[in-house]
C-alpha atoms as a PDB file:
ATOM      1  CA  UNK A   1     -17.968  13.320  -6.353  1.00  0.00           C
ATOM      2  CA  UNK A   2     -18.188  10.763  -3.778  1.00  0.00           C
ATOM      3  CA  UNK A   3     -20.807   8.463  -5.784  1.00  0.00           C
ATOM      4  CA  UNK A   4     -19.510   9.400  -9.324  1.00  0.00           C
ATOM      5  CA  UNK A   5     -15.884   7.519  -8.016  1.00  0.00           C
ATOM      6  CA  UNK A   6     -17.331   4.809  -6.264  1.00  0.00           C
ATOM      7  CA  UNK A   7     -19.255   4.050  -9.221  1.00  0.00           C
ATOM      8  CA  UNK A   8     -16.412   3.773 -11.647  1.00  0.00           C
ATOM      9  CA  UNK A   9     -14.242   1.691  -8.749  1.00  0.00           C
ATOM     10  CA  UNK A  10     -17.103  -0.966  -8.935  1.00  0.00           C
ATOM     11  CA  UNK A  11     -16.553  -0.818 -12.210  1.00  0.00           C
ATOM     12  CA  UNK A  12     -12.985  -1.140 -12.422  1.00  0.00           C
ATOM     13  CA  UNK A  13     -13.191  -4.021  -9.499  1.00  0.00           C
ATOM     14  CA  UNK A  14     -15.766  -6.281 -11.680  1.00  0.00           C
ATOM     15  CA  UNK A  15     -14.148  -5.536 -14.804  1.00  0.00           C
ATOM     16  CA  UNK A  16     -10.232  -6.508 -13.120  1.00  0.00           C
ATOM     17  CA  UNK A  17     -11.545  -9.910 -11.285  1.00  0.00           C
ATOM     18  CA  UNK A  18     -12.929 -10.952 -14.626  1.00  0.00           C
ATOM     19  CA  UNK A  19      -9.612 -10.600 -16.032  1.00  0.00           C
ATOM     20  CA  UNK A  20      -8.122 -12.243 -13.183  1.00  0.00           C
ATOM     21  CA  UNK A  21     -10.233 -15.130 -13.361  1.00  0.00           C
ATOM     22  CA  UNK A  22     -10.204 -15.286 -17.057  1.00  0.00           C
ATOM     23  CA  UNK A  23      -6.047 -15.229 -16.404  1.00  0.00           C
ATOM     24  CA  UNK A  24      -6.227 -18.287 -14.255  1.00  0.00           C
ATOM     25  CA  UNK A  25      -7.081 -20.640 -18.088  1.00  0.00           C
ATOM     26  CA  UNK A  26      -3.625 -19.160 -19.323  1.00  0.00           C
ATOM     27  CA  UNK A  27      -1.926 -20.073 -15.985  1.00  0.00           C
ATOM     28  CA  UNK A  28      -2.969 -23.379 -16.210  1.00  0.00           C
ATOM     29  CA  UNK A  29      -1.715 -23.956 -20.126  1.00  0.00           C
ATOM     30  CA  UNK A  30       1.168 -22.112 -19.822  1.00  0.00           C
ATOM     31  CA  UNK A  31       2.706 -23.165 -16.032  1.00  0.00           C
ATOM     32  CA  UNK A  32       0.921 -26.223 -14.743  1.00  0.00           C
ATOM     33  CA  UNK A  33       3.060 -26.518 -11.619  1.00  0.00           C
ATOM     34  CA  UNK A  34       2.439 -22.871 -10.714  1.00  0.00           C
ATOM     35  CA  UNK A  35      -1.352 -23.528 -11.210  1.00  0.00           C
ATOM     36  CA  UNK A  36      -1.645 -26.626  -8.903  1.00  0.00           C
ATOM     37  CA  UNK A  37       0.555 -24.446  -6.456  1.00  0.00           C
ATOM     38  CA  UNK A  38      -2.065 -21.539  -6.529  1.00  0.00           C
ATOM     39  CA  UNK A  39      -5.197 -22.898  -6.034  1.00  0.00           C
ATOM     40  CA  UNK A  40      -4.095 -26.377  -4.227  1.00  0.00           C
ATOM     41  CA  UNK A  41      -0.341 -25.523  -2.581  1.00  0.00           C
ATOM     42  CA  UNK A  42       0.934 -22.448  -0.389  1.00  0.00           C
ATOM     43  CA  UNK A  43      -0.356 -19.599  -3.175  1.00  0.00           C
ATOM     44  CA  UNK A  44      -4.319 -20.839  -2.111  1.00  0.00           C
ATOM     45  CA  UNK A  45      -4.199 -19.026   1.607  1.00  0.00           C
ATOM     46  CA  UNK A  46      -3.009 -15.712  -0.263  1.00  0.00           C
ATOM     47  CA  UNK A  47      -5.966 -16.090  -2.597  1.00  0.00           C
ATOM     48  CA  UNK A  48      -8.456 -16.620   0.069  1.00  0.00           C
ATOM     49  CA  UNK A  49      -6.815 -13.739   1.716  1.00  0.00           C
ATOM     50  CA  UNK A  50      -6.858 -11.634  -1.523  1.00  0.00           C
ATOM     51  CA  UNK A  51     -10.155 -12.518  -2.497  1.00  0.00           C
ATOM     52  CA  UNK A  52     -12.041 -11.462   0.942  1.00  0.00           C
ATOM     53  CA  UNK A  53     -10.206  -8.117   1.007  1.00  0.00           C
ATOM     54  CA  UNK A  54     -11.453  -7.488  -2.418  1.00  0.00           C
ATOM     55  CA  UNK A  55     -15.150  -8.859  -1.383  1.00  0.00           C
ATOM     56  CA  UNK A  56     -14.549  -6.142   1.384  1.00  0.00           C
ATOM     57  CA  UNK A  57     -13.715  -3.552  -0.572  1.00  0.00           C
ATOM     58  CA  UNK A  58     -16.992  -4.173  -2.674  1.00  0.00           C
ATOM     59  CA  UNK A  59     -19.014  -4.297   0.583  1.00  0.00           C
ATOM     60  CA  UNK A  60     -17.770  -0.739   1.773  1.00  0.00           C
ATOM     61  CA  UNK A  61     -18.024   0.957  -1.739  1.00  0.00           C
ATOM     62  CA  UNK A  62     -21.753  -0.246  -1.642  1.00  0.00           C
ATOM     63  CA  UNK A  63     -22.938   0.521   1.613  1.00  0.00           C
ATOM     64  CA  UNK A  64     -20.810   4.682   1.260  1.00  0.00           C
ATOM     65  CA  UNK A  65     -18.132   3.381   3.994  1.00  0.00           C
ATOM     66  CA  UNK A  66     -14.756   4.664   3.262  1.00  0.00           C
ATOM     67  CA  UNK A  67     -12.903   3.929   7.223  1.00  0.00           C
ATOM     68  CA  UNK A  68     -11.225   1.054   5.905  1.00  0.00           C
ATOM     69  CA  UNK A  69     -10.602   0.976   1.881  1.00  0.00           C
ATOM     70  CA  UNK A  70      -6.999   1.885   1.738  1.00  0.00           C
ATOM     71  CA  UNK A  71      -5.929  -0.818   4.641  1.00  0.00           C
ATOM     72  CA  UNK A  72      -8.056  -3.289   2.458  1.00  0.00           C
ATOM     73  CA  UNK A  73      -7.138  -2.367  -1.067  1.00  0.00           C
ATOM     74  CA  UNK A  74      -3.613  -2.804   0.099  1.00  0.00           C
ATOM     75  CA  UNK A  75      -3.740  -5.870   1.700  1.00  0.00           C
ATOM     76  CA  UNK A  76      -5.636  -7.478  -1.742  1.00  0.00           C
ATOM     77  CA  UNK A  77      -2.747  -6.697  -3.345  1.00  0.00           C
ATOM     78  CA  UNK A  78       0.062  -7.565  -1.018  1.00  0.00           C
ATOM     79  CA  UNK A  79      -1.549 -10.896  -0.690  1.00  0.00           C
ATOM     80  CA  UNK A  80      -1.444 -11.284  -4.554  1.00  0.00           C
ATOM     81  CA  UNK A  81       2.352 -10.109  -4.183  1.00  0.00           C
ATOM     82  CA  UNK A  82       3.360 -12.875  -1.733  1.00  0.00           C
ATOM     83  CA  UNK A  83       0.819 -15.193  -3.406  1.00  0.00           C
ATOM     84  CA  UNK A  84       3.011 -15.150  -6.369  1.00  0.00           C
ATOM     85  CA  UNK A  85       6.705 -15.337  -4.304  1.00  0.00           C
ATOM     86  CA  UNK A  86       5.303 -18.588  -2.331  1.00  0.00           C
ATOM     87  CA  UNK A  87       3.982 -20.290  -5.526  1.00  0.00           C
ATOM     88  CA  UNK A  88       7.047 -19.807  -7.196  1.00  0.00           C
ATOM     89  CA  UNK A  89       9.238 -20.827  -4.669  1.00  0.00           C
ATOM     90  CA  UNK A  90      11.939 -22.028  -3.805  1.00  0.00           C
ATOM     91  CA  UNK A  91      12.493 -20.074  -7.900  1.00  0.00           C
ATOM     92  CA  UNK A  92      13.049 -16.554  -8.653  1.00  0.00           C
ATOM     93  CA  UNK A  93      13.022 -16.864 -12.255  1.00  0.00           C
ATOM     94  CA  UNK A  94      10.592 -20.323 -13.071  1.00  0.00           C
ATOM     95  CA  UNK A  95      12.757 -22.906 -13.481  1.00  0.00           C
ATOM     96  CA  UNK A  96      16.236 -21.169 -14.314  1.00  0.00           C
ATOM     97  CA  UNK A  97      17.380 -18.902 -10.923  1.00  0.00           C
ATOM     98  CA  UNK A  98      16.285 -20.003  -7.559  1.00  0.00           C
ATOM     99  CA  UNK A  99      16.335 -17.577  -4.000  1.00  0.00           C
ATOM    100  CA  UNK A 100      19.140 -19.020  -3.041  1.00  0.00           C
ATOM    101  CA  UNK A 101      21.254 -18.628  -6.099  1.00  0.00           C
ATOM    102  CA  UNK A 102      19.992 -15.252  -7.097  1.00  0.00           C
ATOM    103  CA  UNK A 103      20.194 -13.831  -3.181  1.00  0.00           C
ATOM    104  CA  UNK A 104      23.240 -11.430  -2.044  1.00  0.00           C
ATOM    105  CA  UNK A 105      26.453 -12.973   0.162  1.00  0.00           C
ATOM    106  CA  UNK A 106      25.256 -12.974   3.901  1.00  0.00           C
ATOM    107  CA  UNK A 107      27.469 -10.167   4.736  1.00  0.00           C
ATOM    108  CA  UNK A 108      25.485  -7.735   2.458  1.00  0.00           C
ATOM    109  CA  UNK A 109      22.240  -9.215   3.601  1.00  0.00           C
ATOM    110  CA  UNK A 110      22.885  -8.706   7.590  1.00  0.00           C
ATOM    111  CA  UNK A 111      24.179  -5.101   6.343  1.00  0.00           C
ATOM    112  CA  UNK A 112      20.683  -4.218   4.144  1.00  0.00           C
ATOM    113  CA  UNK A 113      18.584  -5.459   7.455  1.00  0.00           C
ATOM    114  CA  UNK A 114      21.120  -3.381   9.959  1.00  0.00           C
ATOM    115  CA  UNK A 115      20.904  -0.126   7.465  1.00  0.00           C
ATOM    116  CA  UNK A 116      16.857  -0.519   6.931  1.00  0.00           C
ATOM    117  CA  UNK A 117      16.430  -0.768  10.817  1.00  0.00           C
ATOM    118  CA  UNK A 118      18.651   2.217  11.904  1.00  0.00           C
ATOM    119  CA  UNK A 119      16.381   4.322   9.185  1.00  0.00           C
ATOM    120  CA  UNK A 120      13.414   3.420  10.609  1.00  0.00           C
ATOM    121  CA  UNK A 121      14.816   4.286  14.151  1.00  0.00           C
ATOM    122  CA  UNK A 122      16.145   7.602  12.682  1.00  0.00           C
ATOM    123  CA  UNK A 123      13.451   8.735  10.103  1.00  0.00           C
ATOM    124  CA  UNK A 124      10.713   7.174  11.319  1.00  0.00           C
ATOM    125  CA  UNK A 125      10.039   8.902  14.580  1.00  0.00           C
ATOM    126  CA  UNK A 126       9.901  12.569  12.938  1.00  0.00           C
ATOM    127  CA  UNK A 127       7.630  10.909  10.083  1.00  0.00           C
ATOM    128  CA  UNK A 128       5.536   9.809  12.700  1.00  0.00           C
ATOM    129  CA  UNK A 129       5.369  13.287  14.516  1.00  0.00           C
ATOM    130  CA  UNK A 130       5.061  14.899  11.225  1.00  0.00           C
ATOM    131  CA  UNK A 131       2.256  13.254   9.979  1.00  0.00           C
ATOM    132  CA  UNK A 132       0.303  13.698  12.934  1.00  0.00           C
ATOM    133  CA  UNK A 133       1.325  17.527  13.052  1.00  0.00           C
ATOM    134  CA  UNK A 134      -0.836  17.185   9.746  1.00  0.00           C
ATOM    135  CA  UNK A 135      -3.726  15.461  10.681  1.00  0.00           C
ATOM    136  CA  UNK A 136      -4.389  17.288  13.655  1.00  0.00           C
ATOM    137  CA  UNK A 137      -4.054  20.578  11.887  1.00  0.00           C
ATOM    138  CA  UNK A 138      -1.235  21.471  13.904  1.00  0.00           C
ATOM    139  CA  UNK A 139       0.638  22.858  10.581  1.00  0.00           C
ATOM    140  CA  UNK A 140       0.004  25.877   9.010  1.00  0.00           C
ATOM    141  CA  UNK A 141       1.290  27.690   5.984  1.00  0.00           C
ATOM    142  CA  UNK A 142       2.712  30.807   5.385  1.00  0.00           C
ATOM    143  CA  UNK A 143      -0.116  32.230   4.000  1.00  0.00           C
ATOM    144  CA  UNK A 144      -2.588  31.708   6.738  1.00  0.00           C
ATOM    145  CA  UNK A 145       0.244  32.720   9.501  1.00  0.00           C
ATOM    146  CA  UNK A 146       0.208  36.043   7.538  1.00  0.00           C
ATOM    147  CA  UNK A 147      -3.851  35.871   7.589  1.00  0.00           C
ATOM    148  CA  UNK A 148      -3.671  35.475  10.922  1.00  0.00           C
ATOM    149  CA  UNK A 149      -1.462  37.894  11.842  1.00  0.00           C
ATOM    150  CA  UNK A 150      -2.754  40.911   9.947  1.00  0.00           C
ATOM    151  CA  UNK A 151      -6.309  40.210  11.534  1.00  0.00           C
ATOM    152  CA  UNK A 152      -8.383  38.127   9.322  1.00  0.00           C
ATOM    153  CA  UNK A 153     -11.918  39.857  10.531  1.00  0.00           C
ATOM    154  CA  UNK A 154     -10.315  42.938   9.293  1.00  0.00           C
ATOM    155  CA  UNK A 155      -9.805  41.475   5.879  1.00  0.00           C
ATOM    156  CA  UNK A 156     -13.014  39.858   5.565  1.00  0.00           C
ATOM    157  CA  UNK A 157     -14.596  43.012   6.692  1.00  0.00           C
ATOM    158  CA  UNK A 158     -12.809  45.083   3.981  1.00  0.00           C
ATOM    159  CA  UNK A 159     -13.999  42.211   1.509  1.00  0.00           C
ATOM    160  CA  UNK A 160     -10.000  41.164   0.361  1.00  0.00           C
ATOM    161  CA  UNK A 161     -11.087  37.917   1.810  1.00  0.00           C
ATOM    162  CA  UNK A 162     -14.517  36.195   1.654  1.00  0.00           C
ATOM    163  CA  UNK A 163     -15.522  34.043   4.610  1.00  0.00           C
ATOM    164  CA  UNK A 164     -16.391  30.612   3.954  1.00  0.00           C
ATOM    165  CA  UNK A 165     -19.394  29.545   2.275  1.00  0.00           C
ATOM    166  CA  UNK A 166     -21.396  26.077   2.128  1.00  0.00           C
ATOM    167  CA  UNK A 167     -20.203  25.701  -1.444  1.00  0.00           C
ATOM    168  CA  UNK A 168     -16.753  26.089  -0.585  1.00  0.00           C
ATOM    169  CA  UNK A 169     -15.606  22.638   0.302  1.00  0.00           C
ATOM    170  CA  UNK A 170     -14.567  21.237  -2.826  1.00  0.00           C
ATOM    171  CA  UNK A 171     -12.382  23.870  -3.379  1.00  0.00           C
ATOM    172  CA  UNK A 172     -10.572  23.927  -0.037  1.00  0.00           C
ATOM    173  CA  UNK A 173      -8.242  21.379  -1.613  1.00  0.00           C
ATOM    174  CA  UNK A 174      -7.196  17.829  -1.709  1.00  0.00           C
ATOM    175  CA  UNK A 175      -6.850  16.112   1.113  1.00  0.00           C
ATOM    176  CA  UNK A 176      -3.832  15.388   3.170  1.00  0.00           C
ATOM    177  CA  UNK A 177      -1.882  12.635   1.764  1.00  0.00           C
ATOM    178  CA  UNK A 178      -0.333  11.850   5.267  1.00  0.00           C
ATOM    179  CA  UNK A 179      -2.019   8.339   5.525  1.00  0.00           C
ATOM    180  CA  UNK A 180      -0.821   6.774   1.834  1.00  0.00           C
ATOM    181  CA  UNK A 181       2.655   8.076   1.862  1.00  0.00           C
ATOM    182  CA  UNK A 182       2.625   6.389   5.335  1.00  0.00           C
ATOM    183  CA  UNK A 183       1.340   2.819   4.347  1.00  0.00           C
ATOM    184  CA  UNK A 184       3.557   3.125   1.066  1.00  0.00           C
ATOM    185  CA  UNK A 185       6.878   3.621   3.679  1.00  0.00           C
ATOM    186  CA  UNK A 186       5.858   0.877   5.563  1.00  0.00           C
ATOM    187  CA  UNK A 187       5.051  -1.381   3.318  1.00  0.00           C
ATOM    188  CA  UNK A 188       8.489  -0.729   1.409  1.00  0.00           C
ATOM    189  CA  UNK A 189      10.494  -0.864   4.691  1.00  0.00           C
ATOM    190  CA  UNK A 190       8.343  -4.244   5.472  1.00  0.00           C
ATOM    191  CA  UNK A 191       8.618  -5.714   1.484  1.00  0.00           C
ATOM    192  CA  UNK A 192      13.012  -5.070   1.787  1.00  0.00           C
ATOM    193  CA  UNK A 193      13.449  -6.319   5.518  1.00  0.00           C
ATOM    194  CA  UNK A 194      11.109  -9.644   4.694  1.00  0.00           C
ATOM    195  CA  UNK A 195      12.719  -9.991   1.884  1.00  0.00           C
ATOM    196  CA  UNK A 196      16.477 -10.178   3.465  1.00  0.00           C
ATOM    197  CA  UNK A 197      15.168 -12.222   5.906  1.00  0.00           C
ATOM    198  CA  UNK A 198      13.924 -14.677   4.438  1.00  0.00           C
ATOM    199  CA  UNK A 199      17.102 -14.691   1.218  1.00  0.00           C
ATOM    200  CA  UNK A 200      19.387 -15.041   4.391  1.00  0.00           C
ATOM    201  CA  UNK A 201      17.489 -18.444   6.257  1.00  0.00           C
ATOM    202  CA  UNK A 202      17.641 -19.750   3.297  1.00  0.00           C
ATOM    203  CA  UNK A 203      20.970 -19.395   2.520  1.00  0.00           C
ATOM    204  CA  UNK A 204      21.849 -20.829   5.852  1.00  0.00           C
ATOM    205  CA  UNK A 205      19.371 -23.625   5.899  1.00  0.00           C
ATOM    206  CA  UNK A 206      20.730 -24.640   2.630  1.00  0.00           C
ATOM    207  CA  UNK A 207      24.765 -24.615   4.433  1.00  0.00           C
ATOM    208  CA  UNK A 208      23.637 -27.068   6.966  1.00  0.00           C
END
């Protein structure tokens, strides 16, 4: 299973940074300014960043390492993400709505950050605790608590349960999905608060 998937990512990954590539004639037609920006302005650090995640990524699918592919698929493409906010900036909209124009009053800024940080100080230490409940195999469900307590040698002994064979690992289920719903929260609660942030300096830069 392992090598039929990491196949089909290479795949995927050669077949995506041709199109990206092939993307960056359009750009240059169609939005000149955002163009130079990308490759010669603030949107070229994201690409480097961007392009050496991906280049890691490819590195790790080849050699059967899988420790850091999540951290580095997500940082390709939340360096794309802020690629395209910085080249397009100071614009929401290119050429029509700018950050400053399109960005809430102050007041309902300050109140977004206050709100975002007493969730994370509320929710996020029983996430935290949670998830590592999970990982350490510190929950069980209510099927093996009633395994457990009606004497599982007894069961396997009477054959209504068979003990575990080498063949048996595929089936034992999908693995925990403690560490993705993790990074997706974060990155959320990171995306909103950096986003407030930087909608209320500018609004304040631009009243001095």
């Amino acid at each position: 299973m392992v090598t039929y998937f990491s196949r089909r990512a290479r795949v995927a990954g050669i077949v995506t940074g041709v199109l990206a590539v092939a993307s960056l004639a359009g750009l240059h037609s169609a939005a000149s300014r955002e163009f130079t920006r990308l490759l010669a302005g603030p949107g070229l650090a994201f690409v480097i960043v961007s392009a050496a995640a991906v280049a890691a990524v490819f590195v790790q699918l080849m050699l059967g390492h899988a420790r850091a592919l999540r951290p580095l698929a997500a940082l390709a493409v939340a360096a794309v993400i802020w690629g395209w906010g910085a080249v397009q900036y100071p614009y929401l909209l290119p050429r029509s709505l700018t950050v400053a124009a399109g960005s809430a009053p102050d007041a309902i800024l300050a109140a977004i950050l206050a709100v975002s940080g007493l969730a994370v100080a509320l929710v996020g230490p029983g996430i935290v605790l949670l998830f590592t409940l999970r990982q350490r195999g510190r929950l069980h469900g209510e099927d093996e608590r009633d395994l457990t307590e009606a004497g599982l040698p007894d069961l396997q002994a009477a054959g209504a349960v068979r003990p575990a064979g080498p063949g048996d690992s595929a089936t034992a289920g999908p693995p925990p999905a403690g560490p993705r719903l993790r990074e997706l929260a974060i990155a959320a609660v990171a995306f909103m608060a950096g986003a407030s942030l930087a909608s209320l300096a500018r609004r304040r830069t631009g009243d001095r």
